[in-house]
PDB file of N, CA and C in Angstrom:
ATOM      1  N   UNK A   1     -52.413  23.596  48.905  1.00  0.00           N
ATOM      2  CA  UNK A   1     -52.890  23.937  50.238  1.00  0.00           C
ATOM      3  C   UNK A   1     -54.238  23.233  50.457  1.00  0.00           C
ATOM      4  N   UNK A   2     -54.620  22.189  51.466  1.00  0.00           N
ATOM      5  CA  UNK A   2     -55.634  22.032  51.834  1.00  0.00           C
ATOM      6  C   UNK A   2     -56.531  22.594  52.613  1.00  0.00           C
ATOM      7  N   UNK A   3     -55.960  22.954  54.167  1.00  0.00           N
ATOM      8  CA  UNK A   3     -56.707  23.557  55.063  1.00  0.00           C
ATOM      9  C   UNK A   3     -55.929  23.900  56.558  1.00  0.00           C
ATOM     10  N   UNK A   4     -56.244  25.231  56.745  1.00  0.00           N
ATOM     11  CA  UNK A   4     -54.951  25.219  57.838  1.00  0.00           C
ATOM     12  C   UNK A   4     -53.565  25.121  57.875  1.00  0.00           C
ATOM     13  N   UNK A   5     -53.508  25.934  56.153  1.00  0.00           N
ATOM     14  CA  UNK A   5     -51.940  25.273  56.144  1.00  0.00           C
ATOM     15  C   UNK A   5     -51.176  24.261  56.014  1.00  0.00           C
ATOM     16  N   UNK A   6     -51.978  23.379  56.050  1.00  0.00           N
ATOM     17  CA  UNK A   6     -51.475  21.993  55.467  1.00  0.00           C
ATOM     18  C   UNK A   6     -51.394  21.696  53.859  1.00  0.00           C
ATOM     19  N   UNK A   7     -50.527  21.414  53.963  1.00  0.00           N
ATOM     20  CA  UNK A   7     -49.854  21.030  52.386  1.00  0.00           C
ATOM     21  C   UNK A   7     -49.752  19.649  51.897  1.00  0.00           C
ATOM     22  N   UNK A   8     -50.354  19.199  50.736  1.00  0.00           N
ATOM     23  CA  UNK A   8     -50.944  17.757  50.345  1.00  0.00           C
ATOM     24  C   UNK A   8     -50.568  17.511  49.245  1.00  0.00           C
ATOM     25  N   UNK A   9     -49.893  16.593  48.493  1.00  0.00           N
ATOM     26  CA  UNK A   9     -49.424  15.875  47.139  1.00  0.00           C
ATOM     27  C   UNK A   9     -49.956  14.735  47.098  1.00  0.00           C
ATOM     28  N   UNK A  10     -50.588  14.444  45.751  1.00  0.00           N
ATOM     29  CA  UNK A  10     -51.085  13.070  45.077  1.00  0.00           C
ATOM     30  C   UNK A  10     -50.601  12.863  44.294  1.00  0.00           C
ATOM     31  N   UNK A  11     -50.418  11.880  44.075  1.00  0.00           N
ATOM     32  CA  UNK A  11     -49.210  10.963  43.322  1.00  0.00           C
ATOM     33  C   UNK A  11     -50.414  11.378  41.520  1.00  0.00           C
ATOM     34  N   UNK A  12     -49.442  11.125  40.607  1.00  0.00           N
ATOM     35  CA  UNK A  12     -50.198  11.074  38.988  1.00  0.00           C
ATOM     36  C   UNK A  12     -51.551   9.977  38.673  1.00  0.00           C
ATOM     37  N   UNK A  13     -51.447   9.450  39.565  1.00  0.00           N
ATOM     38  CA  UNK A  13     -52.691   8.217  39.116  1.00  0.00           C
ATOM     39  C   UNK A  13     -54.016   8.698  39.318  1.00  0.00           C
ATOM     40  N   UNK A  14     -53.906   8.845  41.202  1.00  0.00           N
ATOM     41  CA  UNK A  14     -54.836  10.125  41.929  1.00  0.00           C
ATOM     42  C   UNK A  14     -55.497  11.061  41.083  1.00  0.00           C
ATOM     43  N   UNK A  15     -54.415  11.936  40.901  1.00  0.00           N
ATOM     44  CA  UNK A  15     -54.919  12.954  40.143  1.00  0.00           C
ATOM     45  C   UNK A  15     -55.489  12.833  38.749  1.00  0.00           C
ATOM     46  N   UNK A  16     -55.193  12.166  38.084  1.00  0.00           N
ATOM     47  CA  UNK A  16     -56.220  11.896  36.696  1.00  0.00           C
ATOM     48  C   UNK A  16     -57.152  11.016  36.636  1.00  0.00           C
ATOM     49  N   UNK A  17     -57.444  10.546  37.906  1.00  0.00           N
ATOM     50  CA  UNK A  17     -58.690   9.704  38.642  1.00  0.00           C
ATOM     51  C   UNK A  17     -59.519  10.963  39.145  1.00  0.00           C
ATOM     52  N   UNK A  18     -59.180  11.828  39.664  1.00  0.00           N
ATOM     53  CA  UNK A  18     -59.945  12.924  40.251  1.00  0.00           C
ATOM     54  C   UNK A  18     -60.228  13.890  38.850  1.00  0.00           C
ATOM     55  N   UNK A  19     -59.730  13.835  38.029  1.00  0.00           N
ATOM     56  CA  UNK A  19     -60.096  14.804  36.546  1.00  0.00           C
ATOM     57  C   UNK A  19     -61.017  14.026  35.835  1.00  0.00           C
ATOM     58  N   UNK A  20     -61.397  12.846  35.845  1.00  0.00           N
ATOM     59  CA  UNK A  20     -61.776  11.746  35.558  1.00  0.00           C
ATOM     60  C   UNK A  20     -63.384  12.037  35.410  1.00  0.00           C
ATOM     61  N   UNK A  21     -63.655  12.532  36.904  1.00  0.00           N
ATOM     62  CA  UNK A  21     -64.347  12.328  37.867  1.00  0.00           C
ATOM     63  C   UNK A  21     -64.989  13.549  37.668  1.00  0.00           C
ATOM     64  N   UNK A  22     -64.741  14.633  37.383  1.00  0.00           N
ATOM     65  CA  UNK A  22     -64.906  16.083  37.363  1.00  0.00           C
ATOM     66  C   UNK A  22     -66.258  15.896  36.365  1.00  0.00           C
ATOM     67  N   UNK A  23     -66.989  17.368  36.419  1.00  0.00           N
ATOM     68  CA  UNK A  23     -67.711  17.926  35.565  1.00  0.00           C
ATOM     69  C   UNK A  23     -67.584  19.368  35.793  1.00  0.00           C
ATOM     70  N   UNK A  24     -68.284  19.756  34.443  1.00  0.00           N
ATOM     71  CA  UNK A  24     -69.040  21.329  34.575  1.00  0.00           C
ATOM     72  C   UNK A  24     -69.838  21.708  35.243  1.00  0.00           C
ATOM     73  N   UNK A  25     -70.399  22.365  36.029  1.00  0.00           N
ATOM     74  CA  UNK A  25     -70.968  22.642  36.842  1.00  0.00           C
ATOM     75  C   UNK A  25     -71.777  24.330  37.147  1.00  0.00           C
ATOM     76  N   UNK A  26     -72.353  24.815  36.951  1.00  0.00           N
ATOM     77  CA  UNK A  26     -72.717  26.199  37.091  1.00  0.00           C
ATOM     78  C   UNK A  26     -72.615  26.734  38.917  1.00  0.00           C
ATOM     79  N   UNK A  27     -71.280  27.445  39.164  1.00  0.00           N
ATOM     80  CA  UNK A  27     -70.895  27.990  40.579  1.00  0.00           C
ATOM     81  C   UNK A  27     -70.884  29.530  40.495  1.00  0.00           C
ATOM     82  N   UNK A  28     -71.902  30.224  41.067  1.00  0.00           N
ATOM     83  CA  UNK A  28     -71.602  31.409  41.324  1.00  0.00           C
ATOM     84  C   UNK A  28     -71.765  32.474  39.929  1.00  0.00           C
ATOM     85  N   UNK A  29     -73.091  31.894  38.982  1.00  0.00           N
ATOM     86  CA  UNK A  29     -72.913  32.625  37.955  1.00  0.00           C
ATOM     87  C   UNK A  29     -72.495  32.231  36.703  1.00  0.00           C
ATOM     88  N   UNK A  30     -71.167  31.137  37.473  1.00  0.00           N
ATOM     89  CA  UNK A  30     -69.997  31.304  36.040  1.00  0.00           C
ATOM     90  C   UNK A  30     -70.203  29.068  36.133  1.00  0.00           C
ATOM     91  N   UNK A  31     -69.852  28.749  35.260  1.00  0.00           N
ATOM     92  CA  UNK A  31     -69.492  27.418  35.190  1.00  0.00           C
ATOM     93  C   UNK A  31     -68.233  26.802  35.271  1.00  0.00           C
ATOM     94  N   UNK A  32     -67.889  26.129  35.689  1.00  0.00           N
ATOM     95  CA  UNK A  32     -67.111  25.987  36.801  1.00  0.00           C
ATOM     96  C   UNK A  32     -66.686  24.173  36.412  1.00  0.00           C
ATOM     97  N   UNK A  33     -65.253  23.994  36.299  1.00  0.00           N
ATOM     98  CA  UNK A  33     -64.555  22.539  36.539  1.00  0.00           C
ATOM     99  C   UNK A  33     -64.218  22.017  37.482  1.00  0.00           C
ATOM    100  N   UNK A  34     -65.396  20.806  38.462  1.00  0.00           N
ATOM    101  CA  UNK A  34     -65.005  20.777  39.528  1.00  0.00           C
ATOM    102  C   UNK A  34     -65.693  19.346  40.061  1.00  0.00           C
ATOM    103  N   UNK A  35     -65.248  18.906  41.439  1.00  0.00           N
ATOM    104  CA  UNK A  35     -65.677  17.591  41.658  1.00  0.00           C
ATOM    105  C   UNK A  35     -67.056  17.484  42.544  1.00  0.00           C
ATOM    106  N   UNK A  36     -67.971  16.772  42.516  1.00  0.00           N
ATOM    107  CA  UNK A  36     -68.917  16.304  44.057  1.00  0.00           C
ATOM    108  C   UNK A  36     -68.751  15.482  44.975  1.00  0.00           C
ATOM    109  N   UNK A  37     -68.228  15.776  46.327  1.00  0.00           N
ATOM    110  CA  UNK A  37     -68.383  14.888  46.910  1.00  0.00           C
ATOM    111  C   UNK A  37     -69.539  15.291  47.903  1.00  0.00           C
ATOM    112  N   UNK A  38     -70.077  13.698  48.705  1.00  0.00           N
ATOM    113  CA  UNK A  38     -70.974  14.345  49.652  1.00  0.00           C
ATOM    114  C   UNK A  38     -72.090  14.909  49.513  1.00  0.00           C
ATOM    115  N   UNK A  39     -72.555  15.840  48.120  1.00  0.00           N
ATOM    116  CA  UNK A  39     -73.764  16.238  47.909  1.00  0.00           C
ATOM    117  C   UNK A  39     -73.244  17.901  47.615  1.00  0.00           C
ATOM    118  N   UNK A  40     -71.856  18.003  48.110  1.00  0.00           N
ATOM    119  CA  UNK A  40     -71.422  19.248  47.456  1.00  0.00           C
ATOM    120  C   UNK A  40     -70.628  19.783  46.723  1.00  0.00           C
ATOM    121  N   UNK A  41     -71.063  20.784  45.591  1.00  0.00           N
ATOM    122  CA  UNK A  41     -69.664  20.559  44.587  1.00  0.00           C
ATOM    123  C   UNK A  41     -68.537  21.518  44.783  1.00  0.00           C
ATOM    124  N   UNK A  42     -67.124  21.069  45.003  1.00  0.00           N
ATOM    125  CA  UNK A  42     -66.155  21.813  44.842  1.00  0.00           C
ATOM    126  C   UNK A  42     -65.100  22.183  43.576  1.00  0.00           C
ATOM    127  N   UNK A  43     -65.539  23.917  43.053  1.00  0.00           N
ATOM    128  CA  UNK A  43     -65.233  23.927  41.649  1.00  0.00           C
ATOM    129  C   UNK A  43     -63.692  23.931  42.019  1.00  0.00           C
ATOM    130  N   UNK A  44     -62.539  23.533  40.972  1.00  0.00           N
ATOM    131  CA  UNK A  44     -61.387  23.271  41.051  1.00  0.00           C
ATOM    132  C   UNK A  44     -60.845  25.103  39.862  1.00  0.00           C
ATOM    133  N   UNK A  45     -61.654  24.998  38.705  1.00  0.00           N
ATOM    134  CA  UNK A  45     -61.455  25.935  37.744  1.00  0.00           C
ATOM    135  C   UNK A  45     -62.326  26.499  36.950  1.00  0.00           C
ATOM    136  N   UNK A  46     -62.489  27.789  36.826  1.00  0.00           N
ATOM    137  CA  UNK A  46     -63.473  28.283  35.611  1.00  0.00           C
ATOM    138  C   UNK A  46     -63.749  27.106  34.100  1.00  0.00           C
ATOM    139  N   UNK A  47     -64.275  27.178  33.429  1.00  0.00           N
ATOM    140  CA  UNK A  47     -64.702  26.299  32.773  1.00  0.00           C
ATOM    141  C   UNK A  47     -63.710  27.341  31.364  1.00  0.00           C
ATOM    142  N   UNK A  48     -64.403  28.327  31.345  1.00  0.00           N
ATOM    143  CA  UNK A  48     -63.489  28.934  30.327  1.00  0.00           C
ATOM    144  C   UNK A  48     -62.344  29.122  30.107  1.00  0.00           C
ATOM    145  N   UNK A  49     -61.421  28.614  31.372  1.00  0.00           N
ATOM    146  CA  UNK A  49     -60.125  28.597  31.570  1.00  0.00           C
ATOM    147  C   UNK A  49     -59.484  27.611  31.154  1.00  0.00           C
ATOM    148  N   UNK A  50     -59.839  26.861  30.805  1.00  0.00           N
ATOM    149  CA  UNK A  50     -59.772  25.337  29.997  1.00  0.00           C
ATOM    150  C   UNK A  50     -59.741  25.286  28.645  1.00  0.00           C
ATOM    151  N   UNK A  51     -58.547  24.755  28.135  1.00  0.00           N
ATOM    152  CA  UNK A  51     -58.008  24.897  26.679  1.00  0.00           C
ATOM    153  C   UNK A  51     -58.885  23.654  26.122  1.00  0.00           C
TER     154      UNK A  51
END
């Protein structure tokens, strides 16, 4: 889900270009797996949730 209900697929390349890209990040307390764009970070997953 992106926004409004709209529904979005990226092909395998995309996506391990965007994991790539990721860091840890401290969101809300907790630290957080997630990307920056723009100057803002959007966490994708808890950090501890990560094997």
């Amino acid at each position: 889900m992106v926004r409004a209900g709209l529904e979005a697929l990226i092909d395998r390349k995309s996506f391990y270009r965007l994991v790539d890209l990721g860091v840890h990040e401290p969101h809300d307390g907790e630290s957080w797996f997630g990307l920056w764009s723009g100057g803002r970070f959007f966490p994708v997953i808890r950090s501890g949730e990560l094997g």
